[in-house]
Protein backbone atom coordinates (compact mmCIF):
# COMPACT_ATOMS: atom_id res chain seq x y z
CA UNK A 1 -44.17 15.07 9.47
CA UNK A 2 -42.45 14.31 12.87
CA UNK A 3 -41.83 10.63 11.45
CA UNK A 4 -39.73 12.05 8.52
CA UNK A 5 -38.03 14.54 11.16
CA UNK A 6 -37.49 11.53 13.40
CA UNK A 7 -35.91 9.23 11.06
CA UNK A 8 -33.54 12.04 9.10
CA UNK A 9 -31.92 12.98 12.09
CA UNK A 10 -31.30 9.39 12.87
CA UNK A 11 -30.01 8.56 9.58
CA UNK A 12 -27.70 12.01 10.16
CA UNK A 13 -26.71 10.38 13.39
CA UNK A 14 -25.98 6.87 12.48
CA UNK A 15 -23.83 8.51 9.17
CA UNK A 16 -21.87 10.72 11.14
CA UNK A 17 -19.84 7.73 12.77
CA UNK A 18 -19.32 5.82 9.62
CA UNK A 19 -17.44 9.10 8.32
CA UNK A 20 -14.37 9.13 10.79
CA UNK A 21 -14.41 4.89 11.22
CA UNK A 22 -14.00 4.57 7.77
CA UNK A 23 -10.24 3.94 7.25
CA UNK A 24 -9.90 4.49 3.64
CA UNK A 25 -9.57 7.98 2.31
CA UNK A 26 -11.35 7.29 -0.68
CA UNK A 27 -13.91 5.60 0.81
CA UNK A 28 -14.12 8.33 3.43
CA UNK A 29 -14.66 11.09 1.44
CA UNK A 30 -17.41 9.16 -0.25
CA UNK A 31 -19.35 8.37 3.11
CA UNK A 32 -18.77 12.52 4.00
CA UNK A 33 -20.56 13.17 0.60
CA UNK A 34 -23.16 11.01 1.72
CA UNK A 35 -23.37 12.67 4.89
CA UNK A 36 -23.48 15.92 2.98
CA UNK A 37 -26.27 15.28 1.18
CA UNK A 38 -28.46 13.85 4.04
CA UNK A 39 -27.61 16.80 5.96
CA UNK A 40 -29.17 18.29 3.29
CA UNK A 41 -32.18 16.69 3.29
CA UNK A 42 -32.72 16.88 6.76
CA UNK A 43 -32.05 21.16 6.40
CA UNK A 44 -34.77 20.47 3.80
CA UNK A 45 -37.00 18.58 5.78
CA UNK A 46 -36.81 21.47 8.49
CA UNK A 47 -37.75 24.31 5.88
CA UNK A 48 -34.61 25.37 5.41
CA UNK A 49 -34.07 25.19 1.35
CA UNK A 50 -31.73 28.17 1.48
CA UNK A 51 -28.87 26.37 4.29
CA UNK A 52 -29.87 22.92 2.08
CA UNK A 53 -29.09 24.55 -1.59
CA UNK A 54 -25.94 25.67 0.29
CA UNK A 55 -24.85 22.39 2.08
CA UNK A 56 -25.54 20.04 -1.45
CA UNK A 57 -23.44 22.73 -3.22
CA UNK A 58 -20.34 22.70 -0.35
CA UNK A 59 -20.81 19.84 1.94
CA UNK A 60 -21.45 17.22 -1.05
CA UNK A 61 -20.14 18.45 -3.75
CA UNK A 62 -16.95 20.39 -3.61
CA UNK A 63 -15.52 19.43 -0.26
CA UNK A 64 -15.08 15.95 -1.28
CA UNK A 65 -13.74 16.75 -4.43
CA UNK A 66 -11.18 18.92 -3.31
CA UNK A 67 -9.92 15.99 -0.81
CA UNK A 68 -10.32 14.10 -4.01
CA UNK A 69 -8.05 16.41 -5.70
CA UNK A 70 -5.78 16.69 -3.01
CA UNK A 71 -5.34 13.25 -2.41
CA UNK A 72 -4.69 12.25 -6.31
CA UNK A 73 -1.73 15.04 -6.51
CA UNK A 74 -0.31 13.62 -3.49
CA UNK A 75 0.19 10.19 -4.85
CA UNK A 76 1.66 11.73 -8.01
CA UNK A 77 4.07 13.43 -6.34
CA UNK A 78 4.84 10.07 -4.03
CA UNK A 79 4.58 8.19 -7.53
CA UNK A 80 7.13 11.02 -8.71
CA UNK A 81 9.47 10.67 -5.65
CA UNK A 82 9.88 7.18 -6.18
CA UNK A 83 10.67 7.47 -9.69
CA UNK A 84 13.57 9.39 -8.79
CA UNK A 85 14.93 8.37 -5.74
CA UNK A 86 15.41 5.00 -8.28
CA UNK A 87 16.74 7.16 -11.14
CA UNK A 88 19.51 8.17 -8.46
CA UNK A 89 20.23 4.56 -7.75
């Protein structure tokens, strides 16, 4: 058991850095829901289902998509901008 302890809490470390280097927002928010959901392992792995049920629900699931959704609605409205800053022209 102190293997599996060991090595999710290594895996949590090493993922943690590849969150905030990756320079792409998309591809950000898809390494934080991976980090999400091996922080919810590893609150799994330490018999904590509650804190893990919790985490897959709001660290995996609906914090990325909201930066999803944010993200898509700001290049509409850039997409929108541009449309009529040349309409004006």
């Amino acid at each position: 058991m102190r293997l599996l302890q060991w090595t999710i809490l290594l895996l949590v470390a090493i993922a943690a850095p590849g969150v905030v280097l990756a320079r792409d927002p998309k591809k950000q928010v898809v390494t934080l829901s991976f980090y999400g959901l091996l922080c919810a392992l590893m609150f799994f792995i330490f018999q904590a289902p509650d804190v893990a049920l919790s985490q897959i629900t709001i660290g995996a699931v609906m914090l990325p998509l909201m930066i999803m959704l944010a993200l898509t609605r700001m290049q509409h409205q850039n997409l929108r901008r541009e449309r009529q800053k040349k309409g004006k022209q």
